[in-house]
PDB file of N, CA and C in Angstrom:
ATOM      1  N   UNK A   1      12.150 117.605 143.672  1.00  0.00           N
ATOM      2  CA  UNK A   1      12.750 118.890 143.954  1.00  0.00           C
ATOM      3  C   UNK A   1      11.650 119.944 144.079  1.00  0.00           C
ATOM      4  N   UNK A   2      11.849 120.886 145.045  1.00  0.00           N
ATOM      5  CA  UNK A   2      10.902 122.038 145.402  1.00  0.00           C
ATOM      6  C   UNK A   2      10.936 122.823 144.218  1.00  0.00           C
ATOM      7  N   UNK A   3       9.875 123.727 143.553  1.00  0.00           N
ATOM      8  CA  UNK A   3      10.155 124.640 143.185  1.00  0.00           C
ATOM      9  C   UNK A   3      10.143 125.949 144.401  1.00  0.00           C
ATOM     10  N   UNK A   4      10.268 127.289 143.779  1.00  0.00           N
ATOM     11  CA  UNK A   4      10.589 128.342 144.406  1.00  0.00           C
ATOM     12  C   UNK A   4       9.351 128.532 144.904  1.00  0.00           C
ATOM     13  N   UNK A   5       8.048 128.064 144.373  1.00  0.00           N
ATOM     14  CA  UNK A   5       6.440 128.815 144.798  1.00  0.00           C
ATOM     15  C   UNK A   5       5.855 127.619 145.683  1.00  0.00           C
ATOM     16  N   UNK A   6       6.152 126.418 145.239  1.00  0.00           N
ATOM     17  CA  UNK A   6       6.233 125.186 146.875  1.00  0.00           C
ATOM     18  C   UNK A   6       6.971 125.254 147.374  1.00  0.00           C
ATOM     19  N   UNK A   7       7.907 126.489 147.778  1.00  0.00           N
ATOM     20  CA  UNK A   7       9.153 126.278 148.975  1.00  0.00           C
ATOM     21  C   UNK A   7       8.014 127.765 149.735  1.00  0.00           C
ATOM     22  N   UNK A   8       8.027 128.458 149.005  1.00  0.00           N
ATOM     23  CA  UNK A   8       6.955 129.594 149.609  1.00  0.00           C
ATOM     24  C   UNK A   8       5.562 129.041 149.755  1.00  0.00           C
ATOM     25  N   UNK A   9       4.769 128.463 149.338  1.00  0.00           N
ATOM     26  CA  UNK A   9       3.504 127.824 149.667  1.00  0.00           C
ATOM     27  C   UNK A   9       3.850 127.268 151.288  1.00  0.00           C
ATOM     28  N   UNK A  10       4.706 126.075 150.928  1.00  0.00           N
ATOM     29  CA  UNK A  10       4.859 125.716 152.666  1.00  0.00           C
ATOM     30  C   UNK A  10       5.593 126.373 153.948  1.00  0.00           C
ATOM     31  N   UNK A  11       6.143 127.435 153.486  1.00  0.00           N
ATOM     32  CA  UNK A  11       6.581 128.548 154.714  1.00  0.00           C
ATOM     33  C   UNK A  11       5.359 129.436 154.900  1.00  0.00           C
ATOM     34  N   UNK A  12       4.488 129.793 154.297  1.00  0.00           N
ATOM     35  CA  UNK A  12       3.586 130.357 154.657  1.00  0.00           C
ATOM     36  C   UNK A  12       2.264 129.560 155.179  1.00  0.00           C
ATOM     37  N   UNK A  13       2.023 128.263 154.968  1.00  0.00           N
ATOM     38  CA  UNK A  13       0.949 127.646 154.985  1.00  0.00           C
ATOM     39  C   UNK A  13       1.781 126.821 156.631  1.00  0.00           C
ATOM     40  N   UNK A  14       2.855 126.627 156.501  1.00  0.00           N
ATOM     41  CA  UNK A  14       3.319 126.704 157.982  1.00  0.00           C
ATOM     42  C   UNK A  14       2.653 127.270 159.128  1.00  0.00           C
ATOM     43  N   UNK A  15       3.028 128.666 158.722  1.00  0.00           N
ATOM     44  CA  UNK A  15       3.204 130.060 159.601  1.00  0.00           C
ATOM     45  C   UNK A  15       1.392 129.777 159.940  1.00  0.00           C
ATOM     46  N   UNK A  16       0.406 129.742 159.035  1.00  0.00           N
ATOM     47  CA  UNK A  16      -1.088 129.981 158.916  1.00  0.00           C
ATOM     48  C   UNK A  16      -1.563 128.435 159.591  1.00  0.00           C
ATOM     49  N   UNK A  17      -1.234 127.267 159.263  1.00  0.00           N
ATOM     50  CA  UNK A  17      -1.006 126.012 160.652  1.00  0.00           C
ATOM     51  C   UNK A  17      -1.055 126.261 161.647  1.00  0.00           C
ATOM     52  N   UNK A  18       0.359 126.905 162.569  1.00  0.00           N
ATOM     53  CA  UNK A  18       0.550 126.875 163.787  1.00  0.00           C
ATOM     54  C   UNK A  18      -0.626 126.955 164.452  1.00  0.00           C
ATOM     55  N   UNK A  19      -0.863 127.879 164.337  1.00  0.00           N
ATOM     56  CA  UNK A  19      -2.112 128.209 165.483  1.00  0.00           C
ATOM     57  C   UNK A  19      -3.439 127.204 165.401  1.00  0.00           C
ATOM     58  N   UNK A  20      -3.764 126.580 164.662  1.00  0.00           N
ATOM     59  CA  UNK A  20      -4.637 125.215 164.523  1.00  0.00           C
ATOM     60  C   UNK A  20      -5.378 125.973 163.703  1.00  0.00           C
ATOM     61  N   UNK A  21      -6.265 124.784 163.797  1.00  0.00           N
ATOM     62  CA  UNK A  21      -7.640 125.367 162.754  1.00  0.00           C
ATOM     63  C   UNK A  21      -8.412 125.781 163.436  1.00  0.00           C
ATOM     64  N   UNK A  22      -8.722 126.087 164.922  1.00  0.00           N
ATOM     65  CA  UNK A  22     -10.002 127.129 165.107  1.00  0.00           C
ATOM     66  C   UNK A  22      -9.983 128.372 164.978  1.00  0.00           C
ATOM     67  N   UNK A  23      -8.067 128.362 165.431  1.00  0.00           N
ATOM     68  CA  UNK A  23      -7.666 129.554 165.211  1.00  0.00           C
ATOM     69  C   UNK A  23      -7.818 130.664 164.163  1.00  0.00           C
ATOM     70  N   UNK A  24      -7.766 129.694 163.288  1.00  0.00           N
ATOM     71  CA  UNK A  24      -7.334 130.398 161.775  1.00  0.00           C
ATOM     72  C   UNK A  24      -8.977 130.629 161.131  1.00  0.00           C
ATOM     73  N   UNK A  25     -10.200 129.637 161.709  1.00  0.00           N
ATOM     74  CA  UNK A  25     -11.122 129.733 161.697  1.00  0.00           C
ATOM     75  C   UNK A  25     -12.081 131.707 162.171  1.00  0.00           C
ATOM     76  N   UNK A  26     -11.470 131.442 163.220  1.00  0.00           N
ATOM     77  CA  UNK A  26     -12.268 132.567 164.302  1.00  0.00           C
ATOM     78  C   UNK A  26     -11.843 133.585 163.244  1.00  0.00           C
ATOM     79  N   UNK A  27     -10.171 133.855 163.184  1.00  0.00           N
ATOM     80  CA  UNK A  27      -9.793 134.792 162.151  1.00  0.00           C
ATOM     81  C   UNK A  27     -10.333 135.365 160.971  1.00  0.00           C
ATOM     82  N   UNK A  28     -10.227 134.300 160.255  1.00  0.00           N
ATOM     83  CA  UNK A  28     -10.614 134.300 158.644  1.00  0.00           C
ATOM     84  C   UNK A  28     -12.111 134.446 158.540  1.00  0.00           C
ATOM     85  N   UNK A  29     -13.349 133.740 159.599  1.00  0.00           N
ATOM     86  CA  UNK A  29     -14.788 133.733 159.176  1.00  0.00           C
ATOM     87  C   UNK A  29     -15.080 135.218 160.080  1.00  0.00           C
ATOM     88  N   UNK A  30     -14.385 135.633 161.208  1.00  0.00           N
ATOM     89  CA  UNK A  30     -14.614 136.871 161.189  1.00  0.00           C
ATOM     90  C   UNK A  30     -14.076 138.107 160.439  1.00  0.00           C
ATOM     91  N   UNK A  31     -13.022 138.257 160.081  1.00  0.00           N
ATOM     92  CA  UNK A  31     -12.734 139.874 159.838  1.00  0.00           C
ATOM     93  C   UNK A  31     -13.267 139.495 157.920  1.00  0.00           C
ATOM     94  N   UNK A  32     -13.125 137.808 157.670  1.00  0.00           N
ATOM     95  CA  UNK A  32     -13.688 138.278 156.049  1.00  0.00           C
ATOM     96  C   UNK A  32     -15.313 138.028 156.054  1.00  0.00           C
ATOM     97  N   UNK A  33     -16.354 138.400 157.297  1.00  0.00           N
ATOM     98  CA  UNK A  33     -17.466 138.458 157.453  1.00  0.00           C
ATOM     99  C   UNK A  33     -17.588 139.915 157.162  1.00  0.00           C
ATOM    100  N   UNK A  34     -16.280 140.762 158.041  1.00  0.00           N
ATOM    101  CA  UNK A  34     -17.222 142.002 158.092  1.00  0.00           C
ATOM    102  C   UNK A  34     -17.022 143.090 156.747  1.00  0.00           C
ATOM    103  N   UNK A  35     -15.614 142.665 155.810  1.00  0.00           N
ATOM    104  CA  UNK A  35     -15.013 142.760 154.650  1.00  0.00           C
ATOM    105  C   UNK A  35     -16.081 142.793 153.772  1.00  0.00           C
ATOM    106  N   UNK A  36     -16.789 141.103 153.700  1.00  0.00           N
ATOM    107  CA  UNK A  36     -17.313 140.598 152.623  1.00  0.00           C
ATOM    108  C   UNK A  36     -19.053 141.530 152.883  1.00  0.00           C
ATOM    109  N   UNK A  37     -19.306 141.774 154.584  1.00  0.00           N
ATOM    110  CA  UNK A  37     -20.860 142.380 154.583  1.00  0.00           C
ATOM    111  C   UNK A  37     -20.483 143.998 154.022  1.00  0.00           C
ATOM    112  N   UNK A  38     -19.468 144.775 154.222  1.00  0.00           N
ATOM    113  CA  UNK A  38     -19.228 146.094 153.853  1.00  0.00           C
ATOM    114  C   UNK A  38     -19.019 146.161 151.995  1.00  0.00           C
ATOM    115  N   UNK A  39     -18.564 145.235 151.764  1.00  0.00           N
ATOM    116  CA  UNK A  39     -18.554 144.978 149.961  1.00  0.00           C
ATOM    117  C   UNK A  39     -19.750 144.686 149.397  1.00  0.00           C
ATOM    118  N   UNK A  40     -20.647 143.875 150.142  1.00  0.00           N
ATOM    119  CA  UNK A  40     -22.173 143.507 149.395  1.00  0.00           C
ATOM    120  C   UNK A  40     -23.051 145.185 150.126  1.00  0.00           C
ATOM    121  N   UNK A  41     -23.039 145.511 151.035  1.00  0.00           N
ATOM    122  CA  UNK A  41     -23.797 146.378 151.215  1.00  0.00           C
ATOM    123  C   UNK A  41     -23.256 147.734 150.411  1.00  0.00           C
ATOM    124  N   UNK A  42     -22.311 148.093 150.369  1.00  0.00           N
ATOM    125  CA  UNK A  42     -21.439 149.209 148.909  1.00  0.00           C
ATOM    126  C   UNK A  42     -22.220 148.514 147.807  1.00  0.00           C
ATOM    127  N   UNK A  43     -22.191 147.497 147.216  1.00  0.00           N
ATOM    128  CA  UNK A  43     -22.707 147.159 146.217  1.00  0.00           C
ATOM    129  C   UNK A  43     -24.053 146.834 145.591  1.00  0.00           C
ATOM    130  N   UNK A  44     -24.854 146.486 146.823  1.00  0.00           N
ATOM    131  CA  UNK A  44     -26.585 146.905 146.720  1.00  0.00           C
ATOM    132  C   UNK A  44     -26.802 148.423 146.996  1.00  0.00           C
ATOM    133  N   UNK A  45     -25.724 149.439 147.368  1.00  0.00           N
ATOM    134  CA  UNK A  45     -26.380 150.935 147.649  1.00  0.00           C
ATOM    135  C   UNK A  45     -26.505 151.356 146.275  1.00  0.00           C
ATOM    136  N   UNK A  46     -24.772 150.987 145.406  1.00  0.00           N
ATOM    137  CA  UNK A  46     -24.644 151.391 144.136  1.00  0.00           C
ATOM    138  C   UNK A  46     -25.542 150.908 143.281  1.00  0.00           C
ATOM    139  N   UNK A  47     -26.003 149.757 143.535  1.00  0.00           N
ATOM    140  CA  UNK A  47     -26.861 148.625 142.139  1.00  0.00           C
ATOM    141  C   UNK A  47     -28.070 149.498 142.652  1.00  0.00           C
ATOM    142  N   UNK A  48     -29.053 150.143 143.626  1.00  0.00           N
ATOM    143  CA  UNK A  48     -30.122 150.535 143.684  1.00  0.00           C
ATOM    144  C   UNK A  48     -30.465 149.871 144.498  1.00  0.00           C
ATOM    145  N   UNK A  49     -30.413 148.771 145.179  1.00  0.00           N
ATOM    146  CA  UNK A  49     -30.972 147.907 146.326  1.00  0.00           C
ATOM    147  C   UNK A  49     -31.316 148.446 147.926  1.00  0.00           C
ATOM    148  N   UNK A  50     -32.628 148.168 148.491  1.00  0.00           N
ATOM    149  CA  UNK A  50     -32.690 148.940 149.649  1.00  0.00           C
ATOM    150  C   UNK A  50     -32.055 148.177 150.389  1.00  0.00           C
ATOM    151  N   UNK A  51     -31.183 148.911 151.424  1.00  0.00           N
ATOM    152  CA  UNK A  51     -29.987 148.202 153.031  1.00  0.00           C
ATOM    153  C   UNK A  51     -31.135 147.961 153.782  1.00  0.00           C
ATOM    154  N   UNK A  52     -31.671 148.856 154.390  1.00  0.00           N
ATOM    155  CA  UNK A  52     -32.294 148.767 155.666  1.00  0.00           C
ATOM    156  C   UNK A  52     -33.024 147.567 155.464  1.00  0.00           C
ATOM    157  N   UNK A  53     -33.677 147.105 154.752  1.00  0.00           N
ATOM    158  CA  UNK A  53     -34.401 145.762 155.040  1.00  0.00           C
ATOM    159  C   UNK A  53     -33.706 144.531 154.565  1.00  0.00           C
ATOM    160  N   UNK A  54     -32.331 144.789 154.063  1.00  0.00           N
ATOM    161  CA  UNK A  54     -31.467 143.381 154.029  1.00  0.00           C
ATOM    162  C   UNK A  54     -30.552 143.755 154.295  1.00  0.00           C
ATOM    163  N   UNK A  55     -30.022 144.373 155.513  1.00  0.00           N
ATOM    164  CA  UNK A  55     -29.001 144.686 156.192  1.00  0.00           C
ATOM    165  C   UNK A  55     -28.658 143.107 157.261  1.00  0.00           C
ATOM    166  N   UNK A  56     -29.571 142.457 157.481  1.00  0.00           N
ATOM    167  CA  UNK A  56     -29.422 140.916 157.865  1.00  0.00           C
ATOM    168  C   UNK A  56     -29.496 140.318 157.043  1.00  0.00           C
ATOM    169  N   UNK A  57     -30.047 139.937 156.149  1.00  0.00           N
ATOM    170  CA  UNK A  57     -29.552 139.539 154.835  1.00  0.00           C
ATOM    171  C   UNK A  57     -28.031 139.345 154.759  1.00  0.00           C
ATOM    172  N   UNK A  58     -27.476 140.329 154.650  1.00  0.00           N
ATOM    173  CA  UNK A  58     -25.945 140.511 153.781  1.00  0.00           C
ATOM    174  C   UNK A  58     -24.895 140.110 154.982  1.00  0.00           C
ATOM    175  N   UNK A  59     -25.553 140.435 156.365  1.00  0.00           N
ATOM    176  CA  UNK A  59     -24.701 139.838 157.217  1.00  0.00           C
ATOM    177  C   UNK A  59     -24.597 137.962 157.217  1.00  0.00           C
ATOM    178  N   UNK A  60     -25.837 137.589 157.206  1.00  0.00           N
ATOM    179  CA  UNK A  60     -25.961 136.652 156.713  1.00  0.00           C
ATOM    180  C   UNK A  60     -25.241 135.445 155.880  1.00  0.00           C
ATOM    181  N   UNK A  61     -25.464 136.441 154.525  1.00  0.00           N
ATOM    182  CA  UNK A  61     -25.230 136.142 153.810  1.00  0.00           C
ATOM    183  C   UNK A  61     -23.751 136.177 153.373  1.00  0.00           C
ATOM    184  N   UNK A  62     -22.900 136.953 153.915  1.00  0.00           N
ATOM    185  CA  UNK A  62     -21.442 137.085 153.987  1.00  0.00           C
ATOM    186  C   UNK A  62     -21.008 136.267 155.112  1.00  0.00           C
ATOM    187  N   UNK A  63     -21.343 136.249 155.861  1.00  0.00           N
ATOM    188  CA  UNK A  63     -21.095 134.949 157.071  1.00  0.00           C
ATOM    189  C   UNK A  63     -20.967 133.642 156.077  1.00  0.00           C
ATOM    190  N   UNK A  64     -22.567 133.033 155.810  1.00  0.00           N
ATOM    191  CA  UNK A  64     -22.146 132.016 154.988  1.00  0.00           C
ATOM    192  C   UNK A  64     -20.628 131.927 153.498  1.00  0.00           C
ATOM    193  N   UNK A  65     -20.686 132.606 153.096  1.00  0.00           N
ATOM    194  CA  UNK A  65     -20.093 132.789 151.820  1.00  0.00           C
ATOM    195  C   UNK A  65     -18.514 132.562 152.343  1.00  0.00           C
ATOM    196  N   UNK A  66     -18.016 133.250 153.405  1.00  0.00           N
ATOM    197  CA  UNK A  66     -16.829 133.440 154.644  1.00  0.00           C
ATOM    198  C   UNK A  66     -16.509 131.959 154.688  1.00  0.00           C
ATOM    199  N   UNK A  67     -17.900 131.608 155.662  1.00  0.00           N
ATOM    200  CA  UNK A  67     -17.342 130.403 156.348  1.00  0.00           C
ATOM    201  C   UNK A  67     -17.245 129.297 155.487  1.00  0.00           C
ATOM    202  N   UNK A  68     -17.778 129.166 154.188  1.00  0.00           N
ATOM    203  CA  UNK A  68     -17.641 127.516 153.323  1.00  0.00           C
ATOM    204  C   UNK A  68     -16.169 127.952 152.447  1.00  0.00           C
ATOM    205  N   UNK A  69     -16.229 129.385 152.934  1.00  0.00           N
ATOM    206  CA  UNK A  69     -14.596 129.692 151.852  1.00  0.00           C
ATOM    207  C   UNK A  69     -13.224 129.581 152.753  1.00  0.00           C
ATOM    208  N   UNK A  70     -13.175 130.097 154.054  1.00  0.00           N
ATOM    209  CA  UNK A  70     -12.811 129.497 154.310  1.00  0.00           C
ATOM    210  C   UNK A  70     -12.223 127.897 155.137  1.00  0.00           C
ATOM    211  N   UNK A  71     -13.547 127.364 155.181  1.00  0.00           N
ATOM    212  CA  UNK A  71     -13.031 125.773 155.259  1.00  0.00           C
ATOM    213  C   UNK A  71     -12.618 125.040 154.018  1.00  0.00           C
ATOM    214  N   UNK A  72     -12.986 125.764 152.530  1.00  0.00           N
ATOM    215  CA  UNK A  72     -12.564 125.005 151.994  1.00  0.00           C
ATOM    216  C   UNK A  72     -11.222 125.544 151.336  1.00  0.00           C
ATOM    217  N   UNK A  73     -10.482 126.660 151.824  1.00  0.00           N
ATOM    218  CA  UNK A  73      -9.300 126.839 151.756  1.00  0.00           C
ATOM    219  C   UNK A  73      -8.120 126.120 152.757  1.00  0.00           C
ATOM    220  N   UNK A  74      -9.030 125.964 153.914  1.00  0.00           N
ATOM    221  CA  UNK A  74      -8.435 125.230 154.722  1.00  0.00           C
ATOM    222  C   UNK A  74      -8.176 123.716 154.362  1.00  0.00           C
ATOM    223  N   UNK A  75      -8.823 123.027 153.827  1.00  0.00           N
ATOM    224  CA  UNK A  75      -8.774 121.934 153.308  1.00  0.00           C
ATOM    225  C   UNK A  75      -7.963 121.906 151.891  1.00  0.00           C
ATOM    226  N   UNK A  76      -7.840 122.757 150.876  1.00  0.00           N
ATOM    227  CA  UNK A  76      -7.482 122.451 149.550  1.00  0.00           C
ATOM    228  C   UNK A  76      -6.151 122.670 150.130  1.00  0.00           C
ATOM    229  N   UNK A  77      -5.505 123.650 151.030  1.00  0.00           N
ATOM    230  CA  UNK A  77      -4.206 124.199 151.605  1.00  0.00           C
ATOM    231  C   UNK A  77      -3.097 123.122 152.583  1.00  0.00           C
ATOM    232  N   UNK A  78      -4.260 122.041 153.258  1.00  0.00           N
ATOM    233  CA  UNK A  78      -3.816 121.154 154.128  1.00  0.00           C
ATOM    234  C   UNK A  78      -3.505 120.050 152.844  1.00  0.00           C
ATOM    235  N   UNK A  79      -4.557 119.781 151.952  1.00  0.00           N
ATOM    236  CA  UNK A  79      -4.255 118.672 150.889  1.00  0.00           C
ATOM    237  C   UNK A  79      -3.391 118.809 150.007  1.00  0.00           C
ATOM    238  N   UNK A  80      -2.794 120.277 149.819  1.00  0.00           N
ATOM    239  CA  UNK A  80      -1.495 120.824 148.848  1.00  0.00           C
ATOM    240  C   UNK A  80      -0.502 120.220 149.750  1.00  0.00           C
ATOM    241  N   UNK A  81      -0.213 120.602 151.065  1.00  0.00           N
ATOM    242  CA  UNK A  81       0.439 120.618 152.031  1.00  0.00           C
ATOM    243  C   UNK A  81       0.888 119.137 152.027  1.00  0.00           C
ATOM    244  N   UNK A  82       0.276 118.722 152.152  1.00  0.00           N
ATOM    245  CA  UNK A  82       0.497 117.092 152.205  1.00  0.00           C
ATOM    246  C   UNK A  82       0.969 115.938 150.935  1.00  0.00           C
ATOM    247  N   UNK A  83       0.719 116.330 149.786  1.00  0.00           N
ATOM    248  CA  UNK A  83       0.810 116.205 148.782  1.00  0.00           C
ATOM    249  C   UNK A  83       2.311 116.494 148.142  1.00  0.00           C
ATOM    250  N   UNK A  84       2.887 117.543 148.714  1.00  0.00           N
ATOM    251  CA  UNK A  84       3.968 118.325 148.384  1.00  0.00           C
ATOM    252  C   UNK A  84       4.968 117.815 149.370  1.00  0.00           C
ATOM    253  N   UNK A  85       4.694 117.254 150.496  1.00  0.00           N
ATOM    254  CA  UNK A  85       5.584 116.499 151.778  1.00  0.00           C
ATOM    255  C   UNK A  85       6.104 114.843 151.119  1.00  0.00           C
ATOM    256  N   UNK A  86       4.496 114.465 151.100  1.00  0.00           N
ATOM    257  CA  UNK A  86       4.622 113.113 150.532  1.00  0.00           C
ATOM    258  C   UNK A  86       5.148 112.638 149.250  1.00  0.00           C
ATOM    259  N   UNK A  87       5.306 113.743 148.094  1.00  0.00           N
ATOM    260  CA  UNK A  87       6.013 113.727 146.885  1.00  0.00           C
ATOM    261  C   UNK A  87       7.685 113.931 147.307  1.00  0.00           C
ATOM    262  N   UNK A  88       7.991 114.543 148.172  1.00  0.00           N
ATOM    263  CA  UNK A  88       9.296 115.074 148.590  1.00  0.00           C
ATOM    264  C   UNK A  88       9.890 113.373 149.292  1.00  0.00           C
ATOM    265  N   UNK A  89       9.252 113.006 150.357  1.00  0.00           N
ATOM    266  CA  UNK A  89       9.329 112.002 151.203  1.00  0.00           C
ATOM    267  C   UNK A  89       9.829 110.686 150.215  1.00  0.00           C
ATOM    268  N   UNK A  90       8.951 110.725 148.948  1.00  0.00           N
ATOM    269  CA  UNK A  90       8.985 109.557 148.186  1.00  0.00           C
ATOM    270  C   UNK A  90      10.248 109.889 147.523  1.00  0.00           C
ATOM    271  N   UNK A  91      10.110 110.619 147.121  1.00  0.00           N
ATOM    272  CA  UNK A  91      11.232 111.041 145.838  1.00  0.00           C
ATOM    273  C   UNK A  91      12.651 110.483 146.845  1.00  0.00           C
ATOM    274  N   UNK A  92      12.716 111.622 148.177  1.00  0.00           N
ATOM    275  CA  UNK A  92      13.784 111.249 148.953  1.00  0.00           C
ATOM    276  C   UNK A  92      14.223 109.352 148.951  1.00  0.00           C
ATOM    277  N   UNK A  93      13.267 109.130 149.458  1.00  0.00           N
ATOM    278  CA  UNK A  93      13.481 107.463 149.802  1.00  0.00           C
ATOM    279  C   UNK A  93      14.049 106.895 147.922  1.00  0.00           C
ATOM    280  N   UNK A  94      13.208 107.088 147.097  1.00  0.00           N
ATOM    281  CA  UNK A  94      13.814 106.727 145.949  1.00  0.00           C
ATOM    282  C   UNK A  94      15.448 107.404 145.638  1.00  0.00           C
ATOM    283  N   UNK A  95      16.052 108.140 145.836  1.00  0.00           N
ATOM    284  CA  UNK A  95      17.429 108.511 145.834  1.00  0.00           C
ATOM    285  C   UNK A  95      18.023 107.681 146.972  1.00  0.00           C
ATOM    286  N   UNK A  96      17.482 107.388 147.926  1.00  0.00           N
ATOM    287  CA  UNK A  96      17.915 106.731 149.016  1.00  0.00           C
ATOM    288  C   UNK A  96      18.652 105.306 148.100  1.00  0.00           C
ATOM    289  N   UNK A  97      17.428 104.673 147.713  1.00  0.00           N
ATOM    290  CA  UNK A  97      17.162 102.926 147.155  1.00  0.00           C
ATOM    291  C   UNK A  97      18.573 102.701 146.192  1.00  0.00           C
ATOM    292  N   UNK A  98      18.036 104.729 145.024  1.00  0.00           N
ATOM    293  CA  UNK A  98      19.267 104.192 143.699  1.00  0.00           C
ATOM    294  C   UNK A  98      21.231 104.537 144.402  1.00  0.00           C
ATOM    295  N   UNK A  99      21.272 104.843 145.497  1.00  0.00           N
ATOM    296  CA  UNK A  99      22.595 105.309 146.553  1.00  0.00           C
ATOM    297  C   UNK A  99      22.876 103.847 146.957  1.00  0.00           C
ATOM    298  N   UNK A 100      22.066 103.017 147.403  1.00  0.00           N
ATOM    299  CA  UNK A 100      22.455 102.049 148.291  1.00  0.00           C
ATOM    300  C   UNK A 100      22.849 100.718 146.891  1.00  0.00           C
ATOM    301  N   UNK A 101      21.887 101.437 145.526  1.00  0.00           N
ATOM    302  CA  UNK A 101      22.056  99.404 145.045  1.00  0.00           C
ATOM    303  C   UNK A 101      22.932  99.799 143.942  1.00  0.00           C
TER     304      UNK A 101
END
């Protein structure tokens, strides 16, 4: 049986599917590139850190941080996804087995 937060996990992880994974790729490693470079550069102005000479740096460096986060949301989200089908699938067929004998 679903709970209420795996009936919402897979309507939304649906909706974020459709469009494939490059899609959701281009999305997610760009706008949380330019998120994640405007949060580290706020945060080296405040800590005392000079921008101008790691202003590539942080682009950089928020690019990477972006892109291994999200592939590996993409992956932990597809392996929930599947996990939560195939528990449903089984369970089903087992109500099936104890109906028929």
């Amino acid at each position: 049986m679903l709970t209420a937060s795996e009936k919402r996990f897979i309507k939304s992880w649906e909706e974020q599917r459709q469009g494939g994974r490059v899609k959701y790729y281009l999305l997610y490693i760009t706008m949380g590139t330019i998120v994640c470079a405007l949060v580290i550069a706020f945060l080296t102005q405040v800590l005392g850190f000079g921008l101008p000479q790691s202003l590539i740096k942080i682009i950089v460096g928020s690019f990477l941080i972006v892109t291994f986060s999200t592939i590996f949301s993409w992956w932990y989200n597809e392996k929930k996804f599947k996990a939560i089908i195939q528990r449903e699938v089984k369970e089903g067929m087992r109500r099936d087995d104890e109906l028929t004998s």
